[in-house]
PDB file of N, CA and C in Angstrom:
ATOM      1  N   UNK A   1     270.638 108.855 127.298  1.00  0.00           N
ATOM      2  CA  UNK A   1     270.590 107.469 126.820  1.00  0.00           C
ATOM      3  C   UNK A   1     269.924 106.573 127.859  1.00  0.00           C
ATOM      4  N   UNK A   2     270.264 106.537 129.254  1.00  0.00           N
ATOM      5  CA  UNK A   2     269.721 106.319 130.198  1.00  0.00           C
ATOM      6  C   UNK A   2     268.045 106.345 130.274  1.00  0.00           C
ATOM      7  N   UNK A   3     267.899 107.605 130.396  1.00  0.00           N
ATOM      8  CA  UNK A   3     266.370 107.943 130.889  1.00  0.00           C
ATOM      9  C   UNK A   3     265.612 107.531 128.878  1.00  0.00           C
ATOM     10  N   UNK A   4     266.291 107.415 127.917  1.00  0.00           N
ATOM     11  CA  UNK A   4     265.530 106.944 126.651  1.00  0.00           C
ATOM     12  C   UNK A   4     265.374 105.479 127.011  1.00  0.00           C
ATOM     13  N   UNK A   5     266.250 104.464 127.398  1.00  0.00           N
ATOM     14  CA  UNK A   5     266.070 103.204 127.593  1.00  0.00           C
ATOM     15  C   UNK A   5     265.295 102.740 128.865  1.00  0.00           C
ATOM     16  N   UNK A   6     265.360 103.491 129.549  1.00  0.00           N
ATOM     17  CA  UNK A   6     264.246 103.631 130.915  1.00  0.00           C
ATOM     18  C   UNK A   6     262.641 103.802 130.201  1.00  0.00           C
ATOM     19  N   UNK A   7     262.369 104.352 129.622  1.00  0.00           N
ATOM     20  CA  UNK A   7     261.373 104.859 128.665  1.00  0.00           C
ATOM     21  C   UNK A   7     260.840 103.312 128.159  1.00  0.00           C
ATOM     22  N   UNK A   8     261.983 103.631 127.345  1.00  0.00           N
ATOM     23  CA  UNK A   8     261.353 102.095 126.441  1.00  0.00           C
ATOM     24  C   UNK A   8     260.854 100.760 127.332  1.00  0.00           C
ATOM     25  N   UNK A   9     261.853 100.452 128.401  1.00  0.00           N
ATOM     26  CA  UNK A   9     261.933  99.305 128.907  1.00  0.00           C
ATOM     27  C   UNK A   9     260.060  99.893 129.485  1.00  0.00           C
ATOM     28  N   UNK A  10     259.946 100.994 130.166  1.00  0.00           N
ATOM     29  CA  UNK A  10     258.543 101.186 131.150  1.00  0.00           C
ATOM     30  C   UNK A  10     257.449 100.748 129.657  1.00  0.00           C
ATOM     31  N   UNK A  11     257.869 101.081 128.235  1.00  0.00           N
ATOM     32  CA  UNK A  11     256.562 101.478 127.227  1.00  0.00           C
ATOM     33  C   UNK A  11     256.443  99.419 127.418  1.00  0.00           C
ATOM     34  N   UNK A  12     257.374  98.767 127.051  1.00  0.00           N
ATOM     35  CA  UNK A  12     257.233  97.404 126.605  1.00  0.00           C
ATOM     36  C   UNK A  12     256.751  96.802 127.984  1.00  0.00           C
ATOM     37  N   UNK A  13     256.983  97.015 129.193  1.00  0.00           N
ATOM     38  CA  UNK A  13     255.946  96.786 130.417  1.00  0.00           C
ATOM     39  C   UNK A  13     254.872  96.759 130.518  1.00  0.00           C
ATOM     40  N   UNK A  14     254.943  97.989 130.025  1.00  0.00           N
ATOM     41  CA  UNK A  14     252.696  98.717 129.785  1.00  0.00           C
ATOM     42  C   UNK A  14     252.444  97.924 128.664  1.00  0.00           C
ATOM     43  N   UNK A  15     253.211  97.448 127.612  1.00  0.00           N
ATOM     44  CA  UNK A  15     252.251  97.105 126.360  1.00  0.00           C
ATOM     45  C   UNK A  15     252.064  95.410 126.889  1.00  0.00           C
ATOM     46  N   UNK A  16     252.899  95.082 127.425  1.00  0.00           N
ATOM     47  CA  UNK A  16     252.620  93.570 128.230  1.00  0.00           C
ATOM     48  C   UNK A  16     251.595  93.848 128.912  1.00  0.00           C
ATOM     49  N   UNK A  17     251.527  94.200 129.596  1.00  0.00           N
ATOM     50  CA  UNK A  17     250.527  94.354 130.955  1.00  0.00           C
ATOM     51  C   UNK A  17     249.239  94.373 130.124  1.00  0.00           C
ATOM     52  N   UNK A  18     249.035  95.649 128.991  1.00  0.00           N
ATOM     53  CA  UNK A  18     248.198  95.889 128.437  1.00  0.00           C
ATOM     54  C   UNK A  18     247.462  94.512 127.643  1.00  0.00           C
ATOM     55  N   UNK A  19     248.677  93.955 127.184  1.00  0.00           N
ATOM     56  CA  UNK A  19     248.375  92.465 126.484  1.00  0.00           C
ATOM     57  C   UNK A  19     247.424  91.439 127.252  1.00  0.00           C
ATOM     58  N   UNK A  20     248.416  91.160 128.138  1.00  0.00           N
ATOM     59  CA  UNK A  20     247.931  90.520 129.812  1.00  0.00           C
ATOM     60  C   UNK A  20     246.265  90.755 129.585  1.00  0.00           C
ATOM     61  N   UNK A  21     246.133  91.625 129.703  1.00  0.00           N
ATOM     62  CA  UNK A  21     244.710  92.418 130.601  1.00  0.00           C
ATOM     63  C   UNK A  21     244.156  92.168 129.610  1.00  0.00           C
ATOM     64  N   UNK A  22     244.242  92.340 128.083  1.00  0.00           N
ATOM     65  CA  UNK A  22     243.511  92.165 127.036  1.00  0.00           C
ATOM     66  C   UNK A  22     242.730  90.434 126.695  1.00  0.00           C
ATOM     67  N   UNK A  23     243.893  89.389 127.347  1.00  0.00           N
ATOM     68  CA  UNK A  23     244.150  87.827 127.428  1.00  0.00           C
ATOM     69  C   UNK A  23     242.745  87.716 128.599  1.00  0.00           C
ATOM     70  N   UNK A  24     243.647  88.266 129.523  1.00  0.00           N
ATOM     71  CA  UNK A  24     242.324  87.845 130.608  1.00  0.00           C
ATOM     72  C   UNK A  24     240.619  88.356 129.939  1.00  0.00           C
ATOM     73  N   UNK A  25     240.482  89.287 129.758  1.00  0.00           N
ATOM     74  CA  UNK A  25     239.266  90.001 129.909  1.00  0.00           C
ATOM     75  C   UNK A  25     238.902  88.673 128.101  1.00  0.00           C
ATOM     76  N   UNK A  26     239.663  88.585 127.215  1.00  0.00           N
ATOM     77  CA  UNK A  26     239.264  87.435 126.464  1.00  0.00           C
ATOM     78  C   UNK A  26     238.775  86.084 126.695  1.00  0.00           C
ATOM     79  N   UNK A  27     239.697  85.587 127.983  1.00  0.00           N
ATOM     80  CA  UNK A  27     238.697  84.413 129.231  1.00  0.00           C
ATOM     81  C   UNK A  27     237.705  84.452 129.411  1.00  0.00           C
ATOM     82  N   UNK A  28     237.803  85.861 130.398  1.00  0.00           N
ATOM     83  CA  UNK A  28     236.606  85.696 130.934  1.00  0.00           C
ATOM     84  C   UNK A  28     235.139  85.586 130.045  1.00  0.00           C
ATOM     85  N   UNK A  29     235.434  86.869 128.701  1.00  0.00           N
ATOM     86  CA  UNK A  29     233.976  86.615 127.818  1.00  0.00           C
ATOM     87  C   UNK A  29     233.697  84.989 127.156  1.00  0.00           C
ATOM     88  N   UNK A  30     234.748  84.228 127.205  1.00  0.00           N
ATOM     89  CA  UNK A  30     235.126  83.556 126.388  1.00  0.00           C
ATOM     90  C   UNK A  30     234.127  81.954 128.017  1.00  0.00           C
ATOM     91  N   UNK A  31     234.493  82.017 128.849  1.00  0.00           N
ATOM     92  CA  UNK A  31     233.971  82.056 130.023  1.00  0.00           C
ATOM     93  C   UNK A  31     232.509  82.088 129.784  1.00  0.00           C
ATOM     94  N   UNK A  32     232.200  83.255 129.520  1.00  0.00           N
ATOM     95  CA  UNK A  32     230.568  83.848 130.484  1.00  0.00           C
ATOM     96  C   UNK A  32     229.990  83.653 129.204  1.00  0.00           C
ATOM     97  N   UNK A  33     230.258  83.641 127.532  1.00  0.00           N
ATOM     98  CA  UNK A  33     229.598  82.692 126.523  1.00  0.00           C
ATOM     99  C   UNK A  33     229.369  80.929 126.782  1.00  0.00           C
ATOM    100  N   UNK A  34     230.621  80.076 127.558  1.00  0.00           N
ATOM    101  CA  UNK A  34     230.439  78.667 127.412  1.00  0.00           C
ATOM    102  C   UNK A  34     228.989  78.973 128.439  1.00  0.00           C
ATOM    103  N   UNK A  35     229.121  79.422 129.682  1.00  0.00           N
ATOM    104  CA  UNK A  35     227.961  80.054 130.729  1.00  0.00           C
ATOM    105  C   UNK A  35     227.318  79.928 129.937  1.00  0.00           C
ATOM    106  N   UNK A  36     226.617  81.180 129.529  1.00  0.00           N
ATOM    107  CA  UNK A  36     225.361  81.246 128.646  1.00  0.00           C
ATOM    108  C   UNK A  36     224.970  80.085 127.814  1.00  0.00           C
ATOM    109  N   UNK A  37     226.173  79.297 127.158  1.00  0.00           N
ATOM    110  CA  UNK A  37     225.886  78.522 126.127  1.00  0.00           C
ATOM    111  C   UNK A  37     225.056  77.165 127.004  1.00  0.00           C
ATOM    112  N   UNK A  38     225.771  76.927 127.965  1.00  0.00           N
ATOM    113  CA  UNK A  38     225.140  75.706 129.073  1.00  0.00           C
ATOM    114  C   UNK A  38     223.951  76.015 129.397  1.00  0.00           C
ATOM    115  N   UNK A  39     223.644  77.118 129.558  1.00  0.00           N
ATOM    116  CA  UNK A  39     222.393  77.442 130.192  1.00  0.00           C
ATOM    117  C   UNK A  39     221.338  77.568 129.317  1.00  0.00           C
ATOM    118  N   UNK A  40     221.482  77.720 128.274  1.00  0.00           N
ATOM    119  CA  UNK A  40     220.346  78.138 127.274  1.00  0.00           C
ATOM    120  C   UNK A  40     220.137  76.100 126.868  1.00  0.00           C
ATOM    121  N   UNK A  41     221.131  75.384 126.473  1.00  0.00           N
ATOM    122  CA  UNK A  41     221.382  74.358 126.360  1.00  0.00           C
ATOM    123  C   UNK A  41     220.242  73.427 127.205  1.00  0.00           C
ATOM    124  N   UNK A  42     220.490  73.983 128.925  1.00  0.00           N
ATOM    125  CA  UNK A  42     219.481  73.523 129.994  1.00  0.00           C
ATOM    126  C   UNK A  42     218.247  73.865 129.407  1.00  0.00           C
ATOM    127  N   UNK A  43     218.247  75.063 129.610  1.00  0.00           N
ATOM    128  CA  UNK A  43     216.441  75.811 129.088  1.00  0.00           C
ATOM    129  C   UNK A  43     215.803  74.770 128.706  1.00  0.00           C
ATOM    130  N   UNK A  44     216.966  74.560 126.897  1.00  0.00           N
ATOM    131  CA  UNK A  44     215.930  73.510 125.605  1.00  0.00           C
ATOM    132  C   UNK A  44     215.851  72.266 126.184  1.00  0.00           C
ATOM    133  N   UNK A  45     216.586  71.810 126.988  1.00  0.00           N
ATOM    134  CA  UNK A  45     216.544  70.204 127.426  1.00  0.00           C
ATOM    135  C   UNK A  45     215.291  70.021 128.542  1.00  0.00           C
ATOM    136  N   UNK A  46     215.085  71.209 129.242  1.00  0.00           N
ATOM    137  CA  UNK A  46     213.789  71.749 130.092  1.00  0.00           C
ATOM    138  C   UNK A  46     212.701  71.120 129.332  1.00  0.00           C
ATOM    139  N   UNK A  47     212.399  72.518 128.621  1.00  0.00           N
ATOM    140  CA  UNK A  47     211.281  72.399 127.797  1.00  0.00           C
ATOM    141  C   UNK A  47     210.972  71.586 127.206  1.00  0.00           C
ATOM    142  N   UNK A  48     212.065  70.413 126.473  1.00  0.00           N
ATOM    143  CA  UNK A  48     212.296  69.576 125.420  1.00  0.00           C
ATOM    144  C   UNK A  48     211.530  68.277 126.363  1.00  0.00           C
ATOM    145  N   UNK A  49     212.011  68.231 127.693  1.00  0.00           N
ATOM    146  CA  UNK A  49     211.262  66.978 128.386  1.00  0.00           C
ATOM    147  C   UNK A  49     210.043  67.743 128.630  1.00  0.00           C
ATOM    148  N   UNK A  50     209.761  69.059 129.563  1.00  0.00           N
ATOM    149  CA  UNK A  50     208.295  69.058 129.365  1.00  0.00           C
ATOM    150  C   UNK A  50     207.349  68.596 128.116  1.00  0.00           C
ATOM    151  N   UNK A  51     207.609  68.769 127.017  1.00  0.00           N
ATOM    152  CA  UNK A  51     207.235  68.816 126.133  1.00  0.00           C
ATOM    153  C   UNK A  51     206.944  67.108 126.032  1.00  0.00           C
ATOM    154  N   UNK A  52     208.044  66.411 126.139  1.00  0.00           N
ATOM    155  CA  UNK A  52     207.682  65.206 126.129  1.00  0.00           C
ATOM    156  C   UNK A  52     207.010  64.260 126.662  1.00  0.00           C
ATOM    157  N   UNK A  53     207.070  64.836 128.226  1.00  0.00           N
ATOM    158  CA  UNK A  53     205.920  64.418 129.085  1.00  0.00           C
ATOM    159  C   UNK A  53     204.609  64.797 129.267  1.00  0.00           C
ATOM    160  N   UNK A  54     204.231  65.994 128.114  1.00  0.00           N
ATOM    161  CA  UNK A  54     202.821  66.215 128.332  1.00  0.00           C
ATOM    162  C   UNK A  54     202.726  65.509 126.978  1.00  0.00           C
ATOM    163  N   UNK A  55     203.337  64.864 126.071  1.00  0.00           N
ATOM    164  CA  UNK A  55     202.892  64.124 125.100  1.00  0.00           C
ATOM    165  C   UNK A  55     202.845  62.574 124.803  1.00  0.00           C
ATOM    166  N   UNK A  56     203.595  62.268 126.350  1.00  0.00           N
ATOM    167  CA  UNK A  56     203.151  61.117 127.032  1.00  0.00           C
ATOM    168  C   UNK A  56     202.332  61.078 127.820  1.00  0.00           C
ATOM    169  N   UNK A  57     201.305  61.993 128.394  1.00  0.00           N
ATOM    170  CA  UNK A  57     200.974  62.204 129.217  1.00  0.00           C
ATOM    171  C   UNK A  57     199.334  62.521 128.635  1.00  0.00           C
ATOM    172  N   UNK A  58     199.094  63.305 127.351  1.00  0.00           N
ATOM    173  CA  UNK A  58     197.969  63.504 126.905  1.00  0.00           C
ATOM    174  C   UNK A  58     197.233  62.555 126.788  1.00  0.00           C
ATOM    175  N   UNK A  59     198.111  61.228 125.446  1.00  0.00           N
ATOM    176  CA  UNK A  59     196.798  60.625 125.284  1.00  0.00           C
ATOM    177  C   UNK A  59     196.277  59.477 126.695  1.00  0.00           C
ATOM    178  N   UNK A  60     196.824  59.328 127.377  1.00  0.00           N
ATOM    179  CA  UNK A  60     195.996  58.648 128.112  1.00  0.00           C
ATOM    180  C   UNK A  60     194.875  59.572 129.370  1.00  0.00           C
ATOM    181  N   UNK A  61     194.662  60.452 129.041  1.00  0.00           N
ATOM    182  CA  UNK A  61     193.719  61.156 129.870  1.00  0.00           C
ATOM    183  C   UNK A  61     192.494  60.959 129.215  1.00  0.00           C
ATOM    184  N   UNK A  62     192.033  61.099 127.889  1.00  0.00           N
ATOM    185  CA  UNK A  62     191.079  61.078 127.430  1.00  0.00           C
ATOM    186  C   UNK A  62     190.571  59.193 127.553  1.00  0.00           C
ATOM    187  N   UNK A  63     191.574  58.414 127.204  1.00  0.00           N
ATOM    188  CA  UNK A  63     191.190  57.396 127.763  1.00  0.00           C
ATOM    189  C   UNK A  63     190.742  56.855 129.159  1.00  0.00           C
ATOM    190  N   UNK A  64     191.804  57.485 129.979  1.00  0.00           N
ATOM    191  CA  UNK A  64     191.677  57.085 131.371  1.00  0.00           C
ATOM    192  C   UNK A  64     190.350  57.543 131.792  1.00  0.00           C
ATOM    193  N   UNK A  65     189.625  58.490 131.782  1.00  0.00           N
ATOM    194  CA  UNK A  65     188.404  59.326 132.090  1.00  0.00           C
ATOM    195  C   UNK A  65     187.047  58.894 131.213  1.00  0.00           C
ATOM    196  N   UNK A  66     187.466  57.922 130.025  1.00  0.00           N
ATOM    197  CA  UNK A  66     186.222  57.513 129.288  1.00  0.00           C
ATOM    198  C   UNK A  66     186.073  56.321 129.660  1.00  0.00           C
ATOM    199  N   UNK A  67     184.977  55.766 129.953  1.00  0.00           N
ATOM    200  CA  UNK A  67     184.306  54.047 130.169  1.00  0.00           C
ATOM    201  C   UNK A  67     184.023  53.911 128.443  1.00  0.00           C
ATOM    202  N   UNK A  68     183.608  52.420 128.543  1.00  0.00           N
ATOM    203  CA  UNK A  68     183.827  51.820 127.300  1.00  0.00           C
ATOM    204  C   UNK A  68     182.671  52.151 126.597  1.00  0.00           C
ATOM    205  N   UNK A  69     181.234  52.403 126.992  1.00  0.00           N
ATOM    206  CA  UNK A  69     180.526  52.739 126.052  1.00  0.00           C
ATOM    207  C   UNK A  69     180.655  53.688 124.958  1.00  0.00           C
ATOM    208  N   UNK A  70     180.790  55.048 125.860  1.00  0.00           N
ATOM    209  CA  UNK A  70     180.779  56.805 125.435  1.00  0.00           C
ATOM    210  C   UNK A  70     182.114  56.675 124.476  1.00  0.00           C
ATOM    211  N   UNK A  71     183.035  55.680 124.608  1.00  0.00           N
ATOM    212  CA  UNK A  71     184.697  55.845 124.312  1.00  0.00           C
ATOM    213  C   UNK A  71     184.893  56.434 122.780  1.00  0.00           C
ATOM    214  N   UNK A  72     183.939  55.586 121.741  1.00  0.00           N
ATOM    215  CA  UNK A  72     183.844  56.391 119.987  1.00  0.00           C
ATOM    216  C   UNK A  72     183.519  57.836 119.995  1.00  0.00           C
ATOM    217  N   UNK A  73     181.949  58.055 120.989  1.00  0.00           N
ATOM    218  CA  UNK A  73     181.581  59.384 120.803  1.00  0.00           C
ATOM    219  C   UNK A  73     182.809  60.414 121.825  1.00  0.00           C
ATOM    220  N   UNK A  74     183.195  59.930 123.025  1.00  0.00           N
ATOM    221  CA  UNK A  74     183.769  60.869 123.869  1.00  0.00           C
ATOM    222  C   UNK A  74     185.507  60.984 122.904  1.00  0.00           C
ATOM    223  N   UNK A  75     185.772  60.536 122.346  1.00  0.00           N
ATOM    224  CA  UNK A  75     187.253  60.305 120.966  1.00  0.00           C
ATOM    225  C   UNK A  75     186.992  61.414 120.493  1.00  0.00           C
ATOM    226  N   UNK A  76     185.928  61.754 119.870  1.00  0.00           N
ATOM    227  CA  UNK A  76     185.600  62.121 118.639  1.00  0.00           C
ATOM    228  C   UNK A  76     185.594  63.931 118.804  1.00  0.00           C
ATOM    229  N   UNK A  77     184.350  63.985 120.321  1.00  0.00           N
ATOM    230  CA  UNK A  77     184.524  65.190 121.009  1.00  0.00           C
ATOM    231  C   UNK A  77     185.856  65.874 121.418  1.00  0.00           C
ATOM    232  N   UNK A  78     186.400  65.192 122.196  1.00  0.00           N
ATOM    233  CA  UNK A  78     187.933  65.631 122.187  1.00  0.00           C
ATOM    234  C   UNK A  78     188.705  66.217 121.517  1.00  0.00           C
ATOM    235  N   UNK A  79     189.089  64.545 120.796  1.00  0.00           N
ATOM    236  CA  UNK A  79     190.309  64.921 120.148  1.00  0.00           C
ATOM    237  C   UNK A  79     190.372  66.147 118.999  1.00  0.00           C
ATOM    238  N   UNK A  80     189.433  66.661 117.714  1.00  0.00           N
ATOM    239  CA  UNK A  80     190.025  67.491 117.154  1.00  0.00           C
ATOM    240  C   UNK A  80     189.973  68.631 117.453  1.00  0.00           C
ATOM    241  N   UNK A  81     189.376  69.084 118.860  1.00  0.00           N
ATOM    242  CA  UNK A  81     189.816  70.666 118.969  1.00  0.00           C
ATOM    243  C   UNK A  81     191.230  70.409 120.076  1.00  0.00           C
ATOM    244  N   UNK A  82     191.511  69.646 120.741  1.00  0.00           N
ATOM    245  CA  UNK A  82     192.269  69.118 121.650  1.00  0.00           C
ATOM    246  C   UNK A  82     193.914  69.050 120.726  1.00  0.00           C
ATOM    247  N   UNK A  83     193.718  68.328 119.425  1.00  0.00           N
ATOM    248  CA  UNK A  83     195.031  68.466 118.555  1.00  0.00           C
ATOM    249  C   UNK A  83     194.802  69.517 117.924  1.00  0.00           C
ATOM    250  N   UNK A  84     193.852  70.429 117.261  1.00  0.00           N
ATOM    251  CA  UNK A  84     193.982  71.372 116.723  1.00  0.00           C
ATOM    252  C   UNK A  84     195.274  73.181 117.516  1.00  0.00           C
ATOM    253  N   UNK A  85     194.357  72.917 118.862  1.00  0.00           N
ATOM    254  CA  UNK A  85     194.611  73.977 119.497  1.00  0.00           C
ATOM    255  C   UNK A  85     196.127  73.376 120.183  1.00  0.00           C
ATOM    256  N   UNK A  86     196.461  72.169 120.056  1.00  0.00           N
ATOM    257  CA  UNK A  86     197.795  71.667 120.737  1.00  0.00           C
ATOM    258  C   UNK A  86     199.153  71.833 119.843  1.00  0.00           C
ATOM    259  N   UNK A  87     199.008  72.087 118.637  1.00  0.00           N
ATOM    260  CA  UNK A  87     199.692  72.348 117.849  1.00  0.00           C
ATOM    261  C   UNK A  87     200.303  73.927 117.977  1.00  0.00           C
ATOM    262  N   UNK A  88     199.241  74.946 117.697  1.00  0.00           N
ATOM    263  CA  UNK A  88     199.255  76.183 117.946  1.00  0.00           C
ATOM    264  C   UNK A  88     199.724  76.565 119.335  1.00  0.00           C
ATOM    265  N   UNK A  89     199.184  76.554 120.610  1.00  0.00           N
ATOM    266  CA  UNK A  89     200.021  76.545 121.966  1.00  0.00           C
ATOM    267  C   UNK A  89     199.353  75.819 122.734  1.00  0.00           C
ATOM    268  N   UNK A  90     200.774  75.191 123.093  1.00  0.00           N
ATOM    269  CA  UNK A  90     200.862  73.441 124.022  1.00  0.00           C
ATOM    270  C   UNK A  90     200.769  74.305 125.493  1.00  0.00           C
ATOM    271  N   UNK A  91     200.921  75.277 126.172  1.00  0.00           N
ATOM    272  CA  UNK A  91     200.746  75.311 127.432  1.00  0.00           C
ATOM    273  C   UNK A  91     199.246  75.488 127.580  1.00  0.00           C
ATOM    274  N   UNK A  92     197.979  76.215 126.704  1.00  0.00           N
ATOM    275  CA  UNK A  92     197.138  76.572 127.041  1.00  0.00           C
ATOM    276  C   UNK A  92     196.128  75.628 127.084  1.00  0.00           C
ATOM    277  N   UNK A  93     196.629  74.510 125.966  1.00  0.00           N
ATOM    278  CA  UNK A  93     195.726  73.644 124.724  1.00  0.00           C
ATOM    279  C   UNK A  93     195.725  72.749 125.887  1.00  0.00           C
ATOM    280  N   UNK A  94     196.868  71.863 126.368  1.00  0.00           N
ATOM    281  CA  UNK A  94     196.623  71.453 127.462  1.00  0.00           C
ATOM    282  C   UNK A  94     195.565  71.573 128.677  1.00  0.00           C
ATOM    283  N   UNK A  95     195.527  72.865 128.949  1.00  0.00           N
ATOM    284  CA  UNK A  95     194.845  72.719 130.252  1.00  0.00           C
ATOM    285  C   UNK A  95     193.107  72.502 129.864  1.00  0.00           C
ATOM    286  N   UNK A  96     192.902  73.087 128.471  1.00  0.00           N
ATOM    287  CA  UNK A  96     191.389  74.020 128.075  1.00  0.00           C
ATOM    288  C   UNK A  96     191.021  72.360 127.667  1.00  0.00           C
ATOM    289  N   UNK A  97     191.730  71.626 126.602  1.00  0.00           N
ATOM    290  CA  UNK A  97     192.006  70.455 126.307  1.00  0.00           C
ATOM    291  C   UNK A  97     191.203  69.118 127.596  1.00  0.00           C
ATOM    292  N   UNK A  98     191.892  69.382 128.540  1.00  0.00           N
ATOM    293  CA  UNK A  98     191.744  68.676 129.489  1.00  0.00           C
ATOM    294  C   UNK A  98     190.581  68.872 130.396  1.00  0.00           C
ATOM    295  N   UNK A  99     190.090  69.806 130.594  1.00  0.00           N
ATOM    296  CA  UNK A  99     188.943  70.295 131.415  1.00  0.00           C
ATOM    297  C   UNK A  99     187.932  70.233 130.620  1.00  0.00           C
ATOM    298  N   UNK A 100     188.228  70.386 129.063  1.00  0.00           N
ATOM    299  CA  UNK A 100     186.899  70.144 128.278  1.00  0.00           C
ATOM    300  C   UNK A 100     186.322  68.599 127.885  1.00  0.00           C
ATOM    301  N   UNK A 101     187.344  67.907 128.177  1.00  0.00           N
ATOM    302  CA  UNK A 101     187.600  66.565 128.242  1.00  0.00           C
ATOM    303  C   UNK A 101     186.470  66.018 128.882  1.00  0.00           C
ATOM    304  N   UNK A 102     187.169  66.153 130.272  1.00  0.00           N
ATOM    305  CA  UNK A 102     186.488  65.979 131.571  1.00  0.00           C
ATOM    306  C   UNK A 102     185.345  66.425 131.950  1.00  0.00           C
ATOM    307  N   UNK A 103     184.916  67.498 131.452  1.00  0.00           N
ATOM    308  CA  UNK A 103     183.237  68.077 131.301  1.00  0.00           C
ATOM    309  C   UNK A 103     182.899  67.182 130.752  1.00  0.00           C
ATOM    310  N   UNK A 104     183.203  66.825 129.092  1.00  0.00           N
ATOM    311  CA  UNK A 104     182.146  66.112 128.134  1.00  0.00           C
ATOM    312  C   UNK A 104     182.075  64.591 128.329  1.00  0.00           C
ATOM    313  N   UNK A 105     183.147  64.253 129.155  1.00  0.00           N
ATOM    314  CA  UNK A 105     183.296  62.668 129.413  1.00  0.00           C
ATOM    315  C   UNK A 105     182.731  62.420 130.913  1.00  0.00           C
ATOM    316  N   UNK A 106     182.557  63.151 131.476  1.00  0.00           N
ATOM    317  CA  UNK A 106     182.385  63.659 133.325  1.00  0.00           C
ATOM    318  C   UNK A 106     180.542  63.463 133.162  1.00  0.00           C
ATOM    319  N   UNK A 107     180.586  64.674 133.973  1.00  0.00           N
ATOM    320  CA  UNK A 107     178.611  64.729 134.223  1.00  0.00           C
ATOM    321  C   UNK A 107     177.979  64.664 132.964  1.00  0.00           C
ATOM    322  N   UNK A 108     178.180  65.515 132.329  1.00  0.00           N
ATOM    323  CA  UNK A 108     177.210  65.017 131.121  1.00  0.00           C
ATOM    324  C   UNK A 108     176.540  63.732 130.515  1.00  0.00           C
ATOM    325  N   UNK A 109     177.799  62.945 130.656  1.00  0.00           N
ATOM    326  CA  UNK A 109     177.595  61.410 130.124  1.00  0.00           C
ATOM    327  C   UNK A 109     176.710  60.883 131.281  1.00  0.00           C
ATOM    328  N   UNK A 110     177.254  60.994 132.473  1.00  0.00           N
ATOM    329  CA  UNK A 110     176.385  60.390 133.481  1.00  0.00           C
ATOM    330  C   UNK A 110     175.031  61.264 133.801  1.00  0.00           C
ATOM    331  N   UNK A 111     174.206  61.945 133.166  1.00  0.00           N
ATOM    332  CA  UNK A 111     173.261  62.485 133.458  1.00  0.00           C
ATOM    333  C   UNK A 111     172.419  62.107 132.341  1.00  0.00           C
ATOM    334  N   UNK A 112     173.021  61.793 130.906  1.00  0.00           N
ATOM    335  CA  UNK A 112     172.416  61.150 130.015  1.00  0.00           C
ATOM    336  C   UNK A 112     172.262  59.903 130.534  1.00  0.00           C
ATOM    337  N   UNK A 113     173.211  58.958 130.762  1.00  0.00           N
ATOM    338  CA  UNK A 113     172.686  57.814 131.263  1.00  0.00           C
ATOM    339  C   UNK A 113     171.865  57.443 132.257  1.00  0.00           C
TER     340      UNK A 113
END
């Protein structure tokens, strides 16, 4: 009777313990999801301002770099491959965007004139 209630009392120990351990290790995933969740959260808020500052940031380049004559024709050059390709991908469209800018608004204009 002894060593049966010895038994039991050790099984309901282990199934606590077991519980226990089951609680914690539920934290912690419970834990390392809010983690992940913050962080991915950061990522979009990242990107979300890059994003916003190269779209504050675009249109005044094509202005800033054109004088007032060229300004209708150098618009015109630009802008629709500049929004075309900015739609499709903003990291590349940007740069190709901008350098093609600056070519067609740059020497060219001043070598015609």
């Amino acid at each position: 009777a002894a060593a049966e209630e010895r038994r039991l009392r050790l099984e309901r120990v282990a199934a606590r313990e077991h519980r226990r351990a089951i609680a914690e290790a539920n934290e912690r995933s419970r834990e390392q999801r809010a983690l992940q969740r913050a962080v991915q959260e950061q990522m979009r808020a990242a990107v979300e301002a890059q994003r916003r500052q190269r779209r504050l940031s675009q249109p005044r380049r094509p202005s800033a770099g054109s004088t007032a004559p060229p300004n209708a024709a150098g618009q015109s050059m630009s802008s629709p491959p500049g929004g075309a390709s900015a739609t499709t991908h903003p990291l590349s469209a940007a740069h190709s965007s901008q350098s093609s800018t600056q070519s067609s608004l740059g020497r060219p204009m001043l070598e015609v004139t």
